[in-house]
Each structure stands twice: as structure tokens, then as C-alpha cells.
Protein backbone atom coordinates (compact mmCIF):
# COMPACT_ATOMS: atom_id res chain seq x y z
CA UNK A 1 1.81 18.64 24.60
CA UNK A 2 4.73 20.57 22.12
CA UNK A 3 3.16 21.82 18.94
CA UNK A 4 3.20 19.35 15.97
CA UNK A 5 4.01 19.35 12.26
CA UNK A 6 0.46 17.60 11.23
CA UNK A 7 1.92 16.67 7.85
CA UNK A 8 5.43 15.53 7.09
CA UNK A 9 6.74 16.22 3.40
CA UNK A 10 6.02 12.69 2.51
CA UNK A 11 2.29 13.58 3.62
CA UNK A 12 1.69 16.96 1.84
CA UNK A 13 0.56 18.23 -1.20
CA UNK A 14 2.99 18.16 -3.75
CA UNK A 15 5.46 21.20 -3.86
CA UNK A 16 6.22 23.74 -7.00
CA UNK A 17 7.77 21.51 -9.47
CA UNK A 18 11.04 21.26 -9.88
CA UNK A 19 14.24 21.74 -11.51
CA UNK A 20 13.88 20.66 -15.45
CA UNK A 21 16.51 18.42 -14.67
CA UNK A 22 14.26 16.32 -12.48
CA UNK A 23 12.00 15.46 -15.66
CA UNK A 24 14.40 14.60 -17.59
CA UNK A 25 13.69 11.24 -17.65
CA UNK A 26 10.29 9.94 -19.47
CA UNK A 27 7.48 8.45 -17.32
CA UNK A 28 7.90 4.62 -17.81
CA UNK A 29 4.76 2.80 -20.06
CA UNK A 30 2.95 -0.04 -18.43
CA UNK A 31 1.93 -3.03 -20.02
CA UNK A 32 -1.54 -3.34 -21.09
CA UNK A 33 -2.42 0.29 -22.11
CA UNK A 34 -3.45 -0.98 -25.23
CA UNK A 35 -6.09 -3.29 -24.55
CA UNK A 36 -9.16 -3.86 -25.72
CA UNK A 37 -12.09 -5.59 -24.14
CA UNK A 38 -15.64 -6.17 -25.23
CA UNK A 39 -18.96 -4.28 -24.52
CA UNK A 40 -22.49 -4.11 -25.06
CA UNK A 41 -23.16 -4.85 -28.39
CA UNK A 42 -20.35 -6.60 -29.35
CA UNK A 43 -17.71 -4.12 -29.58
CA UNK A 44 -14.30 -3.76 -28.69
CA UNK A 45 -12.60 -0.52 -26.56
CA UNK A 46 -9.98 0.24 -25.47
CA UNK A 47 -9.81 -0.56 -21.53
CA UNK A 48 -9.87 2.37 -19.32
CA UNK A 49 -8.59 0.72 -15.87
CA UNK A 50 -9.08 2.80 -12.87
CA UNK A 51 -8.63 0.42 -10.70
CA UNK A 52 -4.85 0.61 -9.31
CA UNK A 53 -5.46 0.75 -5.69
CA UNK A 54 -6.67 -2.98 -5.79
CA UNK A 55 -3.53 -3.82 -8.18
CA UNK A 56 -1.23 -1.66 -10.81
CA UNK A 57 -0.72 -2.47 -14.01
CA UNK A 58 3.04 -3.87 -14.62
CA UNK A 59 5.42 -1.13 -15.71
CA UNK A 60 7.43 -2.25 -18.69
CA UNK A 61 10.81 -1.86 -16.71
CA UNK A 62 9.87 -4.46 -14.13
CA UNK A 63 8.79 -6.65 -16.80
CA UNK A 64 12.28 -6.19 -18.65
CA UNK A 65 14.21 -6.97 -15.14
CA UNK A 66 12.56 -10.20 -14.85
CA UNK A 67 12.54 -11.33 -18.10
CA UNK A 68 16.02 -10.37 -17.93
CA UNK A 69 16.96 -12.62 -14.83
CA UNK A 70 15.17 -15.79 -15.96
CA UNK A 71 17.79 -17.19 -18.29
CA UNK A 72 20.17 -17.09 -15.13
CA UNK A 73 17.70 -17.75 -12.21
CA UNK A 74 18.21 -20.36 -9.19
CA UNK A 75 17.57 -20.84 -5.93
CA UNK A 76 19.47 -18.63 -3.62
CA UNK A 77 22.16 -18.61 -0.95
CA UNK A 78 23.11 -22.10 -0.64
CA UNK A 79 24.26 -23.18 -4.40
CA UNK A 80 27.37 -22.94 -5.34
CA UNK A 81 26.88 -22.80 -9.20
CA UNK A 82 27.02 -19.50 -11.21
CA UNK A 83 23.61 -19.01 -12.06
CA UNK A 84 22.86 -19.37 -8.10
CA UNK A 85 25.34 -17.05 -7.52
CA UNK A 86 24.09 -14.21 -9.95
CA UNK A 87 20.65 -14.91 -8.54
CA UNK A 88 21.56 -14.56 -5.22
CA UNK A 89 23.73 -11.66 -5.82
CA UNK A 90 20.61 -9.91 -7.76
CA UNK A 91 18.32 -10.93 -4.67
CA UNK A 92 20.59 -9.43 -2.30
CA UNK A 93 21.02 -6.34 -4.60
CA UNK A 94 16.56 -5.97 -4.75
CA UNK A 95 17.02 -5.99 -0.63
CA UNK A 96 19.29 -2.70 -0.50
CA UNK A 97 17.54 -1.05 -3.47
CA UNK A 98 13.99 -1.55 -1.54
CA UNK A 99 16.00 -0.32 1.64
CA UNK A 100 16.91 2.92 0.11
CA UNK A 101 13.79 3.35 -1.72
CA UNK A 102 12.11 3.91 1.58
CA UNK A 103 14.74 5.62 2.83
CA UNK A 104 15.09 3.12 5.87
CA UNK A 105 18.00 3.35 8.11
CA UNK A 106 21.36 1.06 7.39
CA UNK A 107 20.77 -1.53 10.46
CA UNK A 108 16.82 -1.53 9.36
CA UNK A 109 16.00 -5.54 8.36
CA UNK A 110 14.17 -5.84 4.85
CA UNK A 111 11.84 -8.61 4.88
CA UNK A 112 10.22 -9.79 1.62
CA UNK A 113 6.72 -11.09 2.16
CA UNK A 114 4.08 -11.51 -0.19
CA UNK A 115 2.39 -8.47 0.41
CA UNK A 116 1.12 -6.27 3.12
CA UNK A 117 -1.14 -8.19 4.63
CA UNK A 118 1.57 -10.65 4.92
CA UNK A 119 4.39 -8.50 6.08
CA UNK A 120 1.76 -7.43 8.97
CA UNK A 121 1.09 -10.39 10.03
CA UNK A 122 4.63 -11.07 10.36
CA UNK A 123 5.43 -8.60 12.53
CA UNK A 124 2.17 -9.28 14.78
CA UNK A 125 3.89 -12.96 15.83
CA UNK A 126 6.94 -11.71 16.56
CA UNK A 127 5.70 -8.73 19.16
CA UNK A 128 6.99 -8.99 22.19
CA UNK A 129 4.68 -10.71 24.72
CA UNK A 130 2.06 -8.51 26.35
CA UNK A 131 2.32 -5.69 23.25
CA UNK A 132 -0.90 -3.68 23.06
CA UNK A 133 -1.93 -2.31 19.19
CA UNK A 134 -3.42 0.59 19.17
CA UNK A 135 -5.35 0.74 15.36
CA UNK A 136 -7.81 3.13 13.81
CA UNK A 137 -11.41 1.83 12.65
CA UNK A 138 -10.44 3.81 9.33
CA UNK A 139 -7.87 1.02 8.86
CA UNK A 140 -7.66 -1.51 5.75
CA UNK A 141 -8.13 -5.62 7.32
CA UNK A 142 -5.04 -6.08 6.62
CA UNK A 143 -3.57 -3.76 9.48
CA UNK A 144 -6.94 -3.86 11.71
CA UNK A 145 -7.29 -7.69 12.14
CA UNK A 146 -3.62 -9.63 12.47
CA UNK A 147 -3.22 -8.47 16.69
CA UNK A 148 -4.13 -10.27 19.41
CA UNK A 149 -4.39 -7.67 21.96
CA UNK A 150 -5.87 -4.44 20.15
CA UNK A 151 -7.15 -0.71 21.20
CA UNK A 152 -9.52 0.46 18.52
CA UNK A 153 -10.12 3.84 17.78
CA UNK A 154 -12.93 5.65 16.32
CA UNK A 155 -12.58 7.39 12.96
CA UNK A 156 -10.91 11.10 13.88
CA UNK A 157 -13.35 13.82 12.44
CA UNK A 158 -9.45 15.88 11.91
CA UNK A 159 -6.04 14.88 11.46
CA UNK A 160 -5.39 16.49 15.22
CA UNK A 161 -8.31 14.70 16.55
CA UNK A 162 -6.08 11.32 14.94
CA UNK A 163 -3.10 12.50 17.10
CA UNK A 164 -4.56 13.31 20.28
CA UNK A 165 -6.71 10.22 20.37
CA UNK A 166 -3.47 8.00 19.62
CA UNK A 167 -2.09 10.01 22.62
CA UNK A 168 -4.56 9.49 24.70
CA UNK A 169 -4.55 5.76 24.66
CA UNK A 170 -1.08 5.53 23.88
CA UNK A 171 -0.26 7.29 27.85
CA UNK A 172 -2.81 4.72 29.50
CA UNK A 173 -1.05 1.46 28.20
CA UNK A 174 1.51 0.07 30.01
CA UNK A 175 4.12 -2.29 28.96
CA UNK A 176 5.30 -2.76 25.16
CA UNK A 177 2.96 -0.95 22.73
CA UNK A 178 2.22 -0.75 18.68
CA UNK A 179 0.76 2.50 17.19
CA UNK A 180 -0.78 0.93 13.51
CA UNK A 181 -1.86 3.17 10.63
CA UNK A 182 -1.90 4.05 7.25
CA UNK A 183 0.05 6.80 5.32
CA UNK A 184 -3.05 6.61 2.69
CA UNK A 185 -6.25 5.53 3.03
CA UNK A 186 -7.54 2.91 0.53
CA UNK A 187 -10.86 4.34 0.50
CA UNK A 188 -10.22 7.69 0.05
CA UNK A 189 -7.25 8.47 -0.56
CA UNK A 190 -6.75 10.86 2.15
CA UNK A 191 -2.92 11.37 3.78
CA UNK A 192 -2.76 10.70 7.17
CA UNK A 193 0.02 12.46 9.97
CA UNK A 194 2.05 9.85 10.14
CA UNK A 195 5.25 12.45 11.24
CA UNK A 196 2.86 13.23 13.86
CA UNK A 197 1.68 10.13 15.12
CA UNK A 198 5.37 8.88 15.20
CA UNK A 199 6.36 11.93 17.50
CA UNK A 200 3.62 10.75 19.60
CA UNK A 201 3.79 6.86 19.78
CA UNK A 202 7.77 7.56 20.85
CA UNK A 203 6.63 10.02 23.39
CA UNK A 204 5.17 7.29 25.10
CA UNK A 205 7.41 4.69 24.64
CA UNK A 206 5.73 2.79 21.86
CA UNK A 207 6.61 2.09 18.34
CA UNK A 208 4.60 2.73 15.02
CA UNK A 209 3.86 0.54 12.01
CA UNK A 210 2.83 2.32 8.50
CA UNK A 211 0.74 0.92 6.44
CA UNK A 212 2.55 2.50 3.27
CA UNK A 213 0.93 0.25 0.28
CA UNK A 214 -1.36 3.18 -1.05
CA UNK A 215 1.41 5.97 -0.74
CA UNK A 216 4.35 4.41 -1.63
CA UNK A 217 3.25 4.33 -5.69
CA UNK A 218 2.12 8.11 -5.49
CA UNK A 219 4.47 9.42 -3.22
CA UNK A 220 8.37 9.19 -1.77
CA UNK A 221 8.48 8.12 1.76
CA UNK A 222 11.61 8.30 4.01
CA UNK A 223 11.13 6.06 6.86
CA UNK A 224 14.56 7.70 8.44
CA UNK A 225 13.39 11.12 8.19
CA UNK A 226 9.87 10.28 9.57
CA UNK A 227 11.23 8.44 12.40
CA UNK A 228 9.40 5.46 11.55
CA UNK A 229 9.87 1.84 12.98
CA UNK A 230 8.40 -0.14 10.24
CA UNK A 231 7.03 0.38 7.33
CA UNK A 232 4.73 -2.72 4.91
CA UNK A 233 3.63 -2.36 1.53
CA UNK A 234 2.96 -4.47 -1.84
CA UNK A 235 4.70 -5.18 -4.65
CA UNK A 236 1.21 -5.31 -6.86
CA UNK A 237 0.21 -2.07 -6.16
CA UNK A 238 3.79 -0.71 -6.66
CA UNK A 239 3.67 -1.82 -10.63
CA UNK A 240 5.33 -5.13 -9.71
CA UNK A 241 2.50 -7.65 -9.21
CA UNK A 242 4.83 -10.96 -9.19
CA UNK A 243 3.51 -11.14 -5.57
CA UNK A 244 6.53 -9.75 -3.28
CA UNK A 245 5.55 -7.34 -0.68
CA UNK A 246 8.47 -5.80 2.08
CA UNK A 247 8.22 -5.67 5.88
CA UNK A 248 11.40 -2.74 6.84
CA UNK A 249 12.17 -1.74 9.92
CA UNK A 250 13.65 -2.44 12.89
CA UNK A 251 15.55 -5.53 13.62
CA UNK A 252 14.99 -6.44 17.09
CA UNK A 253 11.44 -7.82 17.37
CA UNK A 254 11.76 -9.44 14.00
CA UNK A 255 15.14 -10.86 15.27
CA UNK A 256 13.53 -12.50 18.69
CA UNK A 257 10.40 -13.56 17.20
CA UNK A 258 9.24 -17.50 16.24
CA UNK A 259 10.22 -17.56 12.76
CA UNK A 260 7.32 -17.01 10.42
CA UNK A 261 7.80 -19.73 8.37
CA UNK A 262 10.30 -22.79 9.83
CA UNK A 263 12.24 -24.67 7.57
CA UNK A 264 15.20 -24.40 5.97
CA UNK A 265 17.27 -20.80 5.99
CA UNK A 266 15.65 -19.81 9.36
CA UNK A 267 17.87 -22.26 11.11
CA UNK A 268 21.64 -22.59 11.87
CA UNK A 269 21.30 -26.03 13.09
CA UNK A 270 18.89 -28.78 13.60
CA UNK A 271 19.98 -31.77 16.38
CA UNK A 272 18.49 -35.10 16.24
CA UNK A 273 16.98 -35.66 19.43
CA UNK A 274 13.75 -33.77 18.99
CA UNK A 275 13.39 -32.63 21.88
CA UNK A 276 16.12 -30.13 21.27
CA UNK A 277 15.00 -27.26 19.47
CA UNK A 278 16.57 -25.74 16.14
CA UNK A 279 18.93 -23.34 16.41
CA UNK A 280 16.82 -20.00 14.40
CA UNK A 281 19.18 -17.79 12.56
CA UNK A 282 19.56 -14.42 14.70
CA UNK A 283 19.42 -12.43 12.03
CA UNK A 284 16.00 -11.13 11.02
CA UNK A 285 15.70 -11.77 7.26
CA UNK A 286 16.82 -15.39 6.80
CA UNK A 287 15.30 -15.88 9.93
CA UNK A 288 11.54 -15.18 8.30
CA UNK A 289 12.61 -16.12 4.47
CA UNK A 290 12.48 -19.97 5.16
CA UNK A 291 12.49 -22.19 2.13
CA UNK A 292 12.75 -21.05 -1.60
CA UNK A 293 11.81 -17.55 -1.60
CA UNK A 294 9.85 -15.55 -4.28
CA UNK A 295 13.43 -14.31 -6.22
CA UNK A 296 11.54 -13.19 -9.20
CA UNK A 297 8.99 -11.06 -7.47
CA UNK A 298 11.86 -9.03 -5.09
CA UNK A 299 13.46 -8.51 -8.52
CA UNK A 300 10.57 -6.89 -9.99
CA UNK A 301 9.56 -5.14 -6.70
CA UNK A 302 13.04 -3.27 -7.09
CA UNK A 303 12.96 -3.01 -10.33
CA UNK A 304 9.51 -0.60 -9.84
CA UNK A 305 11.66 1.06 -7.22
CA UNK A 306 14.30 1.99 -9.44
CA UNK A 307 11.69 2.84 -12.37
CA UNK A 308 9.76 5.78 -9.90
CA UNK A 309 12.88 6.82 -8.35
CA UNK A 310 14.72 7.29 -11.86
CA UNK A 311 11.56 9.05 -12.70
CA UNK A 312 11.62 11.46 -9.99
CA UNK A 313 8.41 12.11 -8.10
CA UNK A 314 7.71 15.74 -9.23
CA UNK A 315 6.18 14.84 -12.78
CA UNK A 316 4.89 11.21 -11.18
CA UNK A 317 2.99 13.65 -8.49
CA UNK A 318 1.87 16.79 -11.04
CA UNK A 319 0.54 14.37 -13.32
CA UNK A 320 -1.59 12.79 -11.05
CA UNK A 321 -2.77 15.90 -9.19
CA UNK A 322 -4.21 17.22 -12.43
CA UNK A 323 -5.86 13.90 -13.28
CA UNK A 324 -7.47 13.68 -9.83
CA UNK A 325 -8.34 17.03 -10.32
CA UNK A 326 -10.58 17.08 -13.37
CA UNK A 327 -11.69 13.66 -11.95
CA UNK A 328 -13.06 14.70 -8.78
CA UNK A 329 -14.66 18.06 -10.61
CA UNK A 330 -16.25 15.71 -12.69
CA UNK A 331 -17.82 13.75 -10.19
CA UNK A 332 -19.21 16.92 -8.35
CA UNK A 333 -20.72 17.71 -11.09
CA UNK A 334 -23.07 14.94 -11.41
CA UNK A 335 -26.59 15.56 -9.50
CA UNK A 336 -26.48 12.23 -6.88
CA UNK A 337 -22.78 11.11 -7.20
CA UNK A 338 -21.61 12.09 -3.35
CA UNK A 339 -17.61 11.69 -2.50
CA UNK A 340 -16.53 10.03 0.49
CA UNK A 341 -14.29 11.83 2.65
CA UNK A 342 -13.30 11.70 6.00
CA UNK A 343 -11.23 15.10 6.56
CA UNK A 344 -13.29 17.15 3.72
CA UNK A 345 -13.11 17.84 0.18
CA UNK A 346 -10.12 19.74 0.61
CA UNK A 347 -7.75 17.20 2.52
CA UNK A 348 -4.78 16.22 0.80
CA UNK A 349 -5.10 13.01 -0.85
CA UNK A 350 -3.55 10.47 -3.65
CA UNK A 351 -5.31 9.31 -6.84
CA UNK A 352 -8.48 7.85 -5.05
CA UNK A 353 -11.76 8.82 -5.14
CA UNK A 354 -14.51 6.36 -3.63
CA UNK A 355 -18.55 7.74 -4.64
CA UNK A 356 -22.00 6.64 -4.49
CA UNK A 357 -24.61 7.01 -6.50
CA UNK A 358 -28.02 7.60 -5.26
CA UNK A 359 -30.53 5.17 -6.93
CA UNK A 360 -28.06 2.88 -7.76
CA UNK A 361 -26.21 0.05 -5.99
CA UNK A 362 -22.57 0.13 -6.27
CA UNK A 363 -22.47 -3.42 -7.71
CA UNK A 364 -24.97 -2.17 -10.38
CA UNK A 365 -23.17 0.52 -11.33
CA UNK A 366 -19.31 -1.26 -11.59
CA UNK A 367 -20.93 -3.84 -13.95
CA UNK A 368 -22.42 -1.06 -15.71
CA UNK A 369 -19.36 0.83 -16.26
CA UNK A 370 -17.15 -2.89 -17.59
CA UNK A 371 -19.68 -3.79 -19.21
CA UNK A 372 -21.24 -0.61 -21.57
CA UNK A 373 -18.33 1.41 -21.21
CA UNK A 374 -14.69 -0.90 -20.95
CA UNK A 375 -14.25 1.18 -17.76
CA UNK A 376 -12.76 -1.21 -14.23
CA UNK A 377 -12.93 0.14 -11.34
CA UNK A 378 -13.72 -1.43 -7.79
CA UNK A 379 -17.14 -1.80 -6.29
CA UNK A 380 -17.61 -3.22 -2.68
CA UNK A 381 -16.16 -2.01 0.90
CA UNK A 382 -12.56 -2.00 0.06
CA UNK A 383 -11.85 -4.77 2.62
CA UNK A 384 -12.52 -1.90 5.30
CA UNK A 385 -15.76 -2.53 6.90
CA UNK A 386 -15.41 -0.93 9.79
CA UNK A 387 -14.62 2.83 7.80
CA UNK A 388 -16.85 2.25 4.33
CA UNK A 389 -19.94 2.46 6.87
CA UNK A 390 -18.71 4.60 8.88
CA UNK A 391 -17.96 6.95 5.83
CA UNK A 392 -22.09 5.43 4.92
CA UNK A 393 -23.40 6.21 7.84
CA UNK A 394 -24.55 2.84 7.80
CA UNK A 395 -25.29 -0.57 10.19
CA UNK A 396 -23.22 -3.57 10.38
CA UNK A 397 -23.70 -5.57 6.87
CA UNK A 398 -22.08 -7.80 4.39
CA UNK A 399 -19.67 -6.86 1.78
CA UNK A 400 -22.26 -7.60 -0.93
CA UNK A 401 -25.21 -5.25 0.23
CA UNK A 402 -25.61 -2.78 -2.22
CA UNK A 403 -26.61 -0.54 0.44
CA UNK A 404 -23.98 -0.53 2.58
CA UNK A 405 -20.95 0.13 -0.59
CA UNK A 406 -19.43 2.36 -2.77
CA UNK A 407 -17.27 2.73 -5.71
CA UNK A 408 -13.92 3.03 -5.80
CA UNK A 409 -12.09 4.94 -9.01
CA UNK A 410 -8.15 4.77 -9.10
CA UNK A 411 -5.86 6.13 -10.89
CA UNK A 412 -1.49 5.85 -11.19
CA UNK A 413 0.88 5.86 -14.23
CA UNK A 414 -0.91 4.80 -17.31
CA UNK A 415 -4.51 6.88 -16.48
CA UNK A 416 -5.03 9.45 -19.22
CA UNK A 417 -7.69 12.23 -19.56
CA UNK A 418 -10.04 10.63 -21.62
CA UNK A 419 -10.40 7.81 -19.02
CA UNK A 420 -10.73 10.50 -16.74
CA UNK A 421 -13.82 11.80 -18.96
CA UNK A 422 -15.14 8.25 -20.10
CA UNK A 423 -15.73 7.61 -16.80
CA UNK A 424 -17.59 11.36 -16.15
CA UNK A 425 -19.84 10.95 -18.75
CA UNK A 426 -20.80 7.15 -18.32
CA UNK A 427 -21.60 8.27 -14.51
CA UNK A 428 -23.71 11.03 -16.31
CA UNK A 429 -25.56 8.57 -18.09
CA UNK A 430 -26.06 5.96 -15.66
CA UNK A 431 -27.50 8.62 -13.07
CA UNK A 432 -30.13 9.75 -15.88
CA UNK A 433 -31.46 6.55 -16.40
């Protein structure tokens, strides 16, 4: 086996910043950062959300695009009029700017979906018959559940023990095969190979599906440069939650797949007898767009695309480095508030920290944090079973046993330093109780 790059650029911890030219443009506000909600007692903070890996706040940008195409909007593709013509034309416009956002090659279909989970199920019914998925345990539901003929893997105690396991059952499948896994784990934040695991999946012949909906608002990801087939990810946790999601990659499958949805768009022609079937459009995007689609949310979803690319992603990434930082020193410090980690405290990760806190259910001690302190974060098992107990060390149990979850803190554009410390010295409190 050749000697791997573990970690592509898109995978790494963020390089010296750059040029001053890069920052020239200010980080764009989201909506929201000044609300208040009430606490014990009857008062009113100011909300300190750390909770972005379940859904980002909307970045004032993407609300401006939309609010900006209503006036105008119609259906699309069919209508002749001018305000289905604009619409159409800005549709068409949100498919190219997604395209180059991920850096996806010019013959690569762009799919808009409603989210991951939906884009992934997408491509799982249009696999070629007899595909076998190779998935991690580590994986989110929404990239563990959707196949019909899977090889699981057991959590990797290293990234290289991740590669060679994906090669080892990779070279005893035969027939079409599906390497799945995530750039960024939802749970803890942690980058996985994914340059890697690509090298390896077309070693043997197989292709490789990123889960990119927890990387792709911390990080830039070229799908070209990583070799990647497809790539998923959501709209909501990209600072566009009008509930679009993308499916990109390569054309084929999608194009000689049953349509997702049937109806009409998918289909060049429909004959009356009905025992004749429709006529599906060949090519892959009107092929799984059937009906009205969601124009409003693939407007915003590119909009957030332009916003973090205009940005650039040194300050985006510096920023949150030093806020994850001081967050996770803070949590260390605390006497019976343990980390979860797969790959060690020193892994490189994105603005996610998941914790328990001895004594305490995680339940207890979300509610805790709303409802003294304004604070949100996530409490539960991150809809990833399999992983959160692995991570626990824990038997199979429900999503709502206190013993078996953890707490998730998040953090993106919008999180400030005294959230950061709000948070800290809440957990202080709660764990001297």
C-alpha cells in the first residue's frame, strides 16, 4: 500500500493567515444576535446560542437575497412570463454558484434536496443494483441508515486505522461499491481523511460519498481537488435554513436511477396507454427536481455561499480556532466535565465540542443552561447512536436516557467570547451544586 497524505488541505488545521487582502472584507452579521430570552426569575438576556451544528443562525446576506427575489418570484422552467424567467434564471444561477463553491467538476450534476439526509437518500435509490456501502459506526443516521446492502465498520481508534479498515473491506467486495463518510463529525467535531479514503475507495474500484454538512460552514472544500464523487450537505447549517440542501457529484448513477420524486420535470413524455412507461429526463437534475421546487431556499443556499466565499476562509477559520480554543480550555478546567473525542484532545477539529458532566444527566444540564443562563446548546445523542455510546462506553439505549448522552456546544459566525465564558462559568456552577 503507497504512503498516504492522512489529511487533505480541506482537512487540516488552518494555515498562517493570510495576505491582508484576504480580510478585507467584514465577517457578515446574522440575524438574531440580539435576542433576548427569559430566565429564572423573570429576566431577560441576551441569548447565547451554541447550538449551530443542529442549525445556523441566518446570515443577513441570505436574508437580503431572498427578500430580494420575492417581488419577482415564480415557478421555474416552464413559464414564459418575466418574473418566471428571472426566477428561473436566478435558480439556475444558485446551481453554478453551489457548483463552484464546492469546487465540483464542470460535468458534476447539482441536485437541490432538502437537506442531507435527503440528498443521501437520493443517491441510495439510484445505486446501481448489487452496490455494497461500506459506512463507519461513527457516522450521523443520516449517512448510516438510507442503504440497503451495508458493511459497517467499527469506530477507528486513528485516522490510519479509518483508512486501512475501509481498505480492507473495500478489496473483499465485489461488484459496484460506496465508501460513505463524513468530512466532520457531528459529535465531535473531529476532521476525518477524506483525501485518503478517496485514494483508497478508487484503488479498489469503488466510489466515495462525503458527508460535508458539518465542514462545509467552517471550512472550504474542493470536491475536484479531493477527488471526490459526491459530496451532500444542508442549507440550515450553512446559514441558509429555508430548507435546501445539495447532492453534487457525478452524473451517471443519478442519471440512470428511478427518479426520486415522479411527476412533472422528471419526464420528457407521458403516453396514454399506461402500460407504457414515462419517458424520465436523462439528465440528472430535472430528472430528481420533479414538481415545484424549493426556488427560495437554493437562492439563499447560494447566497451563504457567496457570503463565506466573499469572506474568505482565513478570518472565518482564525476566529473560530481561538473561540474553540478558550472554549475547550474552559471545559478542562472544570473538575467532572470530560470531552468526547475519538482521535484525542489534540485531533484537528471544527467548532464542536460534545461533554458530560458527572452527576448530572445531559438533559438536566441543557435545561439548566436555557433556562438560568439564556445559553442553547444540544443535549441528546446527536442522531448518532451507534458513536455517542461508543464515545460512552455505554449499552444499547434510547435517545432520552440520561445515561447514555452528552452535550453538545457549537459554535460558527455570530459566537463571541463572552458566550464562550457564560457557558464556562454556568458549567462551573452547575457542577458545584
Amino acid at each position: 500500500m503507497p504512503t498516504l497524505t492522512i489529511f487533505s488541505d480541506a482537512a487540516a488545521p488552518a494555515e498562517a493567515p493570510a495576505a491582508a487582502t484576504e480580510t478585507a472584507r467584514p465577517v457578515p452579521a446574522v440575524l438574531g444576535a440580539d435576542l433576548e430570552v427569559p430566565v429564572k426569575g423573570g429576566r431577560l438576556v441576551r441569548y447565547a446560542n451554541l447550538d449551530y451544528a443542529a442549525s445556523a443562525p441566518c446570515l443577513e446576506p441570505v436574508s437580503a437575497a431572498v427578500t430580494a427575489a420575492l417581488p419577482a418570484y415564480s415557478s421555474v422552467h416552464r413559464g414564459a412570463g418575466y418574473a418566471s424567467q428571472l426566477t428561473t434564471a436566478r435558480y439556475e444561477q444558485a446551481r453554478h454558484t453551489v457548483r463552484a463553491f464546492v469546487g465540483a467538476r464542470p460535468s458534476d450534476a447539482v441536485i437541490f434536496t432538502r437537506n442531507t439526509t435527503d440528498a443521501t437518500n437520493l443517491l441510495a435509490r439510484c445505486l446501481p443494483a448489487g452496490t455494497t456501502v461500506v459506512v463507519f459506526d461513527t457516522e450521523h443516521h443520516a449517512a448510516l441508515l438510507p442503504w440497503r446492502d451495508a458493511v459497517r465498520l467499527a469506530p477507528p481508534a486513528f485516522p490510519g486505522e479509518a483508512v486501512r479498515a475501509a481498505d480492507e473491506a473495500l478489496a473483499a467486495i465485489d461488484g459496484p461499491k460506496l465508501l460513505v463518510v463524513t468530512a466532520a463529525s457531528n459529535v465531535t467535531g473531529e476532521l476525518w481523511p477524506i483525501a485518503a479514503l478517496a485514494h483508497i475507495a478508487h484503488r479498489h474500484g469503488a466510489r466515495i460519498l462525503v458527508d460535508a454538512a458539518q465542514l462545509v460552514p467552517h471550512r472550504q472544500l474542493n470536491l475536484t481537488a479531493l477527488d471526490l464523487d459526491y459530496v451532500a450537505f444542508s442549507g440550515h447549517k450553512l446559514y441558509a435554513p429555508f430548507g435546501a440542501g445539495a447532492l453534487v457529484g457525478r452524473g451517471d448513477w443519478l442519471a440512470g436511477g428511478e427518479p426520486y420524486l415522479k411527476g412533472g420535470g422528471a419526464v420528457r413524455a407521458v403516453g396514454e396507454a399506461p402500460e407504457r412507461a414515462p419517458e424520465w429526463h436523462e439528465d440528472p437534475e430535472p430528472r430528481h427536481e420533479a414538481g415545484t421546487p424549493n426556488v427560495l431556499g437554493a437562492i439563499a443556499l447560494a447566497a451563504a455561499c457567496d457570503a463565506l466565499t466573499a469572506t474568505g476562509w482565513t478570518p472565518l477559520v482564525r476566529e473560530e480556532e481561538r473561540l474553540l480554543a478558550r472554549l475547550r480550555a474552559g471545559l478542562a478546567a472544570i473538575e467532572g466535565v470530560r470531552e468526547l473525542t475519538l482521535w484525542g484532545k489534540d485531533h484537528p477539529r471544527v467548532g464542536i465540542v460534545s461533554f458530560t458532566v458527572d452527576g448530572h444527566a445531559a438533559r438536566e444540564v441543557a435545561e439548566a443552561l436555557s433556562g438560568e443562563y439564556g445559553i442553547g446548546v444540544r443535549d441528546g445523542k446527536f442522531c448518532a447512536h451507534p458513536f455517542v455510546r461508543h464515545l460512552l462506553g455505554t449499552a444499547d439505549g434510547g435517545c432520552e436516557d440520561g445515561t447514555a448522552s452528552a452535550v453538545r456546544a457549537s459554535i460558527g459566525i455570530g459566537t463571541t467570547e463572552e458566550h464562550v465564558d457564560r457557558l464556562v462559568e454556568a458549567l462551573r456552577v452547575i457542577v458545584g451544586r
